[in-house]
C-alpha atoms as a PDB file:
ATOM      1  CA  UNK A   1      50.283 -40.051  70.153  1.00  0.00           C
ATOM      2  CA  UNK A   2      47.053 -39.630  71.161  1.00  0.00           C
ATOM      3  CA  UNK A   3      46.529 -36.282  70.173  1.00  0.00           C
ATOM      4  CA  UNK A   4      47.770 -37.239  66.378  1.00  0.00           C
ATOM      5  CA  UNK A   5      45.411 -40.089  66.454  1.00  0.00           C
ATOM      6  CA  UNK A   6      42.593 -37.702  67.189  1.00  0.00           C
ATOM      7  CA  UNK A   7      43.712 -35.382  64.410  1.00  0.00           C
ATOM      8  CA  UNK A   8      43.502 -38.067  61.788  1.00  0.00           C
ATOM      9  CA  UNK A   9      40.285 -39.342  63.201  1.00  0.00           C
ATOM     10  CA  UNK A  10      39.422 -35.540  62.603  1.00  0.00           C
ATOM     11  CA  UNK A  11      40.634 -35.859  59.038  1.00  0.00           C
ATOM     12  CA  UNK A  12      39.119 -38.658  58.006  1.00  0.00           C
ATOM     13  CA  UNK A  13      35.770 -38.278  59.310  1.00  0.00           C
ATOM     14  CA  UNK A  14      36.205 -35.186  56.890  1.00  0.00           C
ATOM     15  CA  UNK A  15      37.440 -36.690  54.025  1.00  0.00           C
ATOM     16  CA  UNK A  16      34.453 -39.185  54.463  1.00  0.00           C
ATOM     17  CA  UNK A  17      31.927 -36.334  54.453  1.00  0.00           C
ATOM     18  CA  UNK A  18      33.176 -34.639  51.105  1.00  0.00           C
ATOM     19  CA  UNK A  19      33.043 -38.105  49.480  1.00  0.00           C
ATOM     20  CA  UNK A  20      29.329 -38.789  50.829  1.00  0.00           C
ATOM     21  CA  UNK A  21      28.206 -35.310  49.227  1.00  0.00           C
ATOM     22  CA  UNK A  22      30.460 -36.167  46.351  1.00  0.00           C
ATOM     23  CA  UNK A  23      28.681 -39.286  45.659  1.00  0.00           C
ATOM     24  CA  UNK A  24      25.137 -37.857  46.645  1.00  0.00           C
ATOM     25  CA  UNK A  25      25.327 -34.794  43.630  1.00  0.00           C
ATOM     26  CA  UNK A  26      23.967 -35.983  40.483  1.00  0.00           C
ATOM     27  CA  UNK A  27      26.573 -35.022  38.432  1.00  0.00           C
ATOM     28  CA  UNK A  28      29.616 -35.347  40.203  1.00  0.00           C
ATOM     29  CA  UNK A  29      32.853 -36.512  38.736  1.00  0.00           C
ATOM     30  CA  UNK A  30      34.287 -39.944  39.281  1.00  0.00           C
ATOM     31  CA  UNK A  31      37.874 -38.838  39.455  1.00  0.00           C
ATOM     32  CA  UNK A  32      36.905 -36.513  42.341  1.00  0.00           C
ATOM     33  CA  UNK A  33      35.808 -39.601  44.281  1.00  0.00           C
ATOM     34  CA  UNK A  34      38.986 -41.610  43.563  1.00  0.00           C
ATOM     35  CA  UNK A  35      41.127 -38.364  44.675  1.00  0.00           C
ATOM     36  CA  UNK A  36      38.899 -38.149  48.233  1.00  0.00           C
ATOM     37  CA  UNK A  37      39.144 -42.511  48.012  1.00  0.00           C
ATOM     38  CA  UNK A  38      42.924 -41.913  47.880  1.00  0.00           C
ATOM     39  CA  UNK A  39      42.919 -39.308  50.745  1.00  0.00           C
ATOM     40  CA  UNK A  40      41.195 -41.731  53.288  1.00  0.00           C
ATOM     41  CA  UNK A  41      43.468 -44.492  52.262  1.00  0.00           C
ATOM     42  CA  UNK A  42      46.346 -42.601  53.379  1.00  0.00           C
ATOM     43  CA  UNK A  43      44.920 -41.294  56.518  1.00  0.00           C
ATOM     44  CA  UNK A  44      43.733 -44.900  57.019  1.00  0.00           C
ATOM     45  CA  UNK A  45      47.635 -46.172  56.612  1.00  0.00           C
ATOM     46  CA  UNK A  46      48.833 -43.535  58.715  1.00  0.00           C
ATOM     47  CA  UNK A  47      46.422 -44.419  61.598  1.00  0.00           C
ATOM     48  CA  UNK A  48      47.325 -48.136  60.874  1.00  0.00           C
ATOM     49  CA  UNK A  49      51.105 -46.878  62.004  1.00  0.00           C
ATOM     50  CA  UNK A  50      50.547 -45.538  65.202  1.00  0.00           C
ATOM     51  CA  UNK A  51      49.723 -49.362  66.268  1.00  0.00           C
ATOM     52  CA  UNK A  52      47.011 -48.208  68.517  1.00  0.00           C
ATOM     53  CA  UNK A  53      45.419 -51.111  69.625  1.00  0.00           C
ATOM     54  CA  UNK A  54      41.138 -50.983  69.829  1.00  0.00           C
ATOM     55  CA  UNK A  55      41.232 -51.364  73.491  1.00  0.00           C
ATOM     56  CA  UNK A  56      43.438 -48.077  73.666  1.00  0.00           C
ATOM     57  CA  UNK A  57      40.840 -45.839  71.810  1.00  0.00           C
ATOM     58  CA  UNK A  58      39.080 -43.383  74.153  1.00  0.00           C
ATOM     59  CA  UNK A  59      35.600 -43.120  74.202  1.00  0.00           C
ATOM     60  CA  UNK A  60      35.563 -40.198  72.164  1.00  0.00           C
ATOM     61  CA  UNK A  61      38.123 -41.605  69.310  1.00  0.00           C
ATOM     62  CA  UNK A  62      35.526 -44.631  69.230  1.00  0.00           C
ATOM     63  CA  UNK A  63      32.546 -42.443  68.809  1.00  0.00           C
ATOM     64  CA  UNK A  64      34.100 -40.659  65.886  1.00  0.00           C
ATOM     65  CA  UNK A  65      34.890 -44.160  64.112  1.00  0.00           C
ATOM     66  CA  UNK A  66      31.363 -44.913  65.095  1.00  0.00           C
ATOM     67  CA  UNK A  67      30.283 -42.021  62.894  1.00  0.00           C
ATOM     68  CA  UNK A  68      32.627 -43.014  60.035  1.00  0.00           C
ATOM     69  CA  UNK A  69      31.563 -46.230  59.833  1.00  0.00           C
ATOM     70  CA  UNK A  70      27.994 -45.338  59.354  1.00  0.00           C
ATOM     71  CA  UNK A  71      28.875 -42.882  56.604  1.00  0.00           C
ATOM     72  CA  UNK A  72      30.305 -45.546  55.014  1.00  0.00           C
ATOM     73  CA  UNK A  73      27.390 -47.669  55.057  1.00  0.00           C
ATOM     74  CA  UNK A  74      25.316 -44.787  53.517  1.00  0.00           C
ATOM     75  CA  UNK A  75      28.204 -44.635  50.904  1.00  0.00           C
ATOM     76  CA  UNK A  76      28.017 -47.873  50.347  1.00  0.00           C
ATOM     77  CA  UNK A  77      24.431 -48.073  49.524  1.00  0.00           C
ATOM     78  CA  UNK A  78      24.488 -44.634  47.542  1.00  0.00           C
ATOM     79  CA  UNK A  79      27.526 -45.521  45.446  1.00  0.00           C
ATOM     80  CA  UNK A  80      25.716 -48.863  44.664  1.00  0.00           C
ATOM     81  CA  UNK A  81      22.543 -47.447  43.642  1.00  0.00           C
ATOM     82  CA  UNK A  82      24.719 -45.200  40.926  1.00  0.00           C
ATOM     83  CA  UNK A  83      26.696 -48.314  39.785  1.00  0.00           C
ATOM     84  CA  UNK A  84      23.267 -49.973  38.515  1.00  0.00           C
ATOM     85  CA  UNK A  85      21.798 -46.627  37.107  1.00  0.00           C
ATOM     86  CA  UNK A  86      25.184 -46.620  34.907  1.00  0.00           C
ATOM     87  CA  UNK A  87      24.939 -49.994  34.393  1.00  0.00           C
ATOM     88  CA  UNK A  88      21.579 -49.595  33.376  1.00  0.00           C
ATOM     89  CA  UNK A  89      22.454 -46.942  30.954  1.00  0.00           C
ATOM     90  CA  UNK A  90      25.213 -48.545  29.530  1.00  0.00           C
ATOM     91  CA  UNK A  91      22.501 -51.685  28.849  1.00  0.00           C
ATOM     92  CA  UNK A  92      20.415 -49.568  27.283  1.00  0.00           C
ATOM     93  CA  UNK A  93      22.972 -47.653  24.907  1.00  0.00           C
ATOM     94  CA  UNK A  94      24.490 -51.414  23.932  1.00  0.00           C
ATOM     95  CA  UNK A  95      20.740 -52.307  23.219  1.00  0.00           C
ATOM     96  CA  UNK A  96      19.873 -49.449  20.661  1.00  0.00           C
ATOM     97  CA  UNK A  97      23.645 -50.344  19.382  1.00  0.00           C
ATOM     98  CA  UNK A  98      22.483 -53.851  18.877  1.00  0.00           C
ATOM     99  CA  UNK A  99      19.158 -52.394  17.025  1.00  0.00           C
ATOM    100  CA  UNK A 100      20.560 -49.772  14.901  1.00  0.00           C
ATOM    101  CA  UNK A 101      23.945 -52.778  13.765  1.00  0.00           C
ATOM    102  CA  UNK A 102      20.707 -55.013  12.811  1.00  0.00           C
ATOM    103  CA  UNK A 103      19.223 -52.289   9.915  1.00  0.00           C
ATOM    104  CA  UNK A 104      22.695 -50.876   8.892  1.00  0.00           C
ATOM    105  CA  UNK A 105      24.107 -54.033   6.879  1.00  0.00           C
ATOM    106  CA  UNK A 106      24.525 -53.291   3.687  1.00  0.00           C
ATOM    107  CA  UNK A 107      21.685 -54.987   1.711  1.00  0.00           C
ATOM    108  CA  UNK A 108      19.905 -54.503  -1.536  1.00  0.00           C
ATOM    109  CA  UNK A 109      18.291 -50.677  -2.254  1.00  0.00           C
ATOM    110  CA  UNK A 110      15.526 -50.028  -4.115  1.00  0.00           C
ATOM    111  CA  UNK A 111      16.124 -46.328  -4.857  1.00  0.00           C
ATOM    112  CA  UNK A 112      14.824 -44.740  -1.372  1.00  0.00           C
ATOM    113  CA  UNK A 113      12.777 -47.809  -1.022  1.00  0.00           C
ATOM    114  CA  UNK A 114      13.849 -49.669   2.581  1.00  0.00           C
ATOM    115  CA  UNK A 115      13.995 -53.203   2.789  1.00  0.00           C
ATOM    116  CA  UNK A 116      13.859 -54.873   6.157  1.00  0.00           C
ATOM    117  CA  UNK A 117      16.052 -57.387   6.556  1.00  0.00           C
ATOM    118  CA  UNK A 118      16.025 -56.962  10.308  1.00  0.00           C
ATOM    119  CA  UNK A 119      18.709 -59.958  12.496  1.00  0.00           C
END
């Protein structure tokens, strides 16, 4: 039991490392986060099975949740900081949306000659 426990402490503390560089490239892929998300959730419900109680853990086996746990406070923080640069983004696209909707009504033409009628 405790050997399996150790193994998906093993795999996990993996799985967490591949989604922190996932997360830290510039251009990685969202999906490829959910699949390494997914991953960890499993290994999490299979450790949740073994009904090891904290008091049980060795020293070692707390250690290596030690180490998860701050990976996932530097995931945290990094996957936060890309959530507002998107979110920024995405203000900024709906803001030249907003601009260009405001000169494209249909209004009157004066042969090539532009009339602002600017919202």
């Amino acid at each position: 039991m405790e050997k399996m426990l150790d193994t998906l402490l093993e795999q996990l503390f993996e799985a967490t490392n591949r989604l922190e560089q996932a997360v830290v490239q510039q251009d990685s892929d969202v999906d490829e986060w959910l699949e390494i998300l997914n991953e960890r959730e499993a290994l999490i419900a299979q450790m949740k099975d073994t009904n090891i109680v904290n008091e049980a853990l060795t020293t070692g086996q707390r250690q290596r949740l030690s180490l998860i746990d701050e990976v996932n406070q530097r995931l945290l923080a990094a996957m936060d900081s890309r959530k507002q640069g998107v979110q920024k983004q995405l203000n900024n696209v709906q803001r030249s949306k907003l601009a260009m909707n405001s000169y494209y009504d249909m209004g009157p033409s004066g042969y090539g000659a532009f009339f602002d009628r600017k919202k």
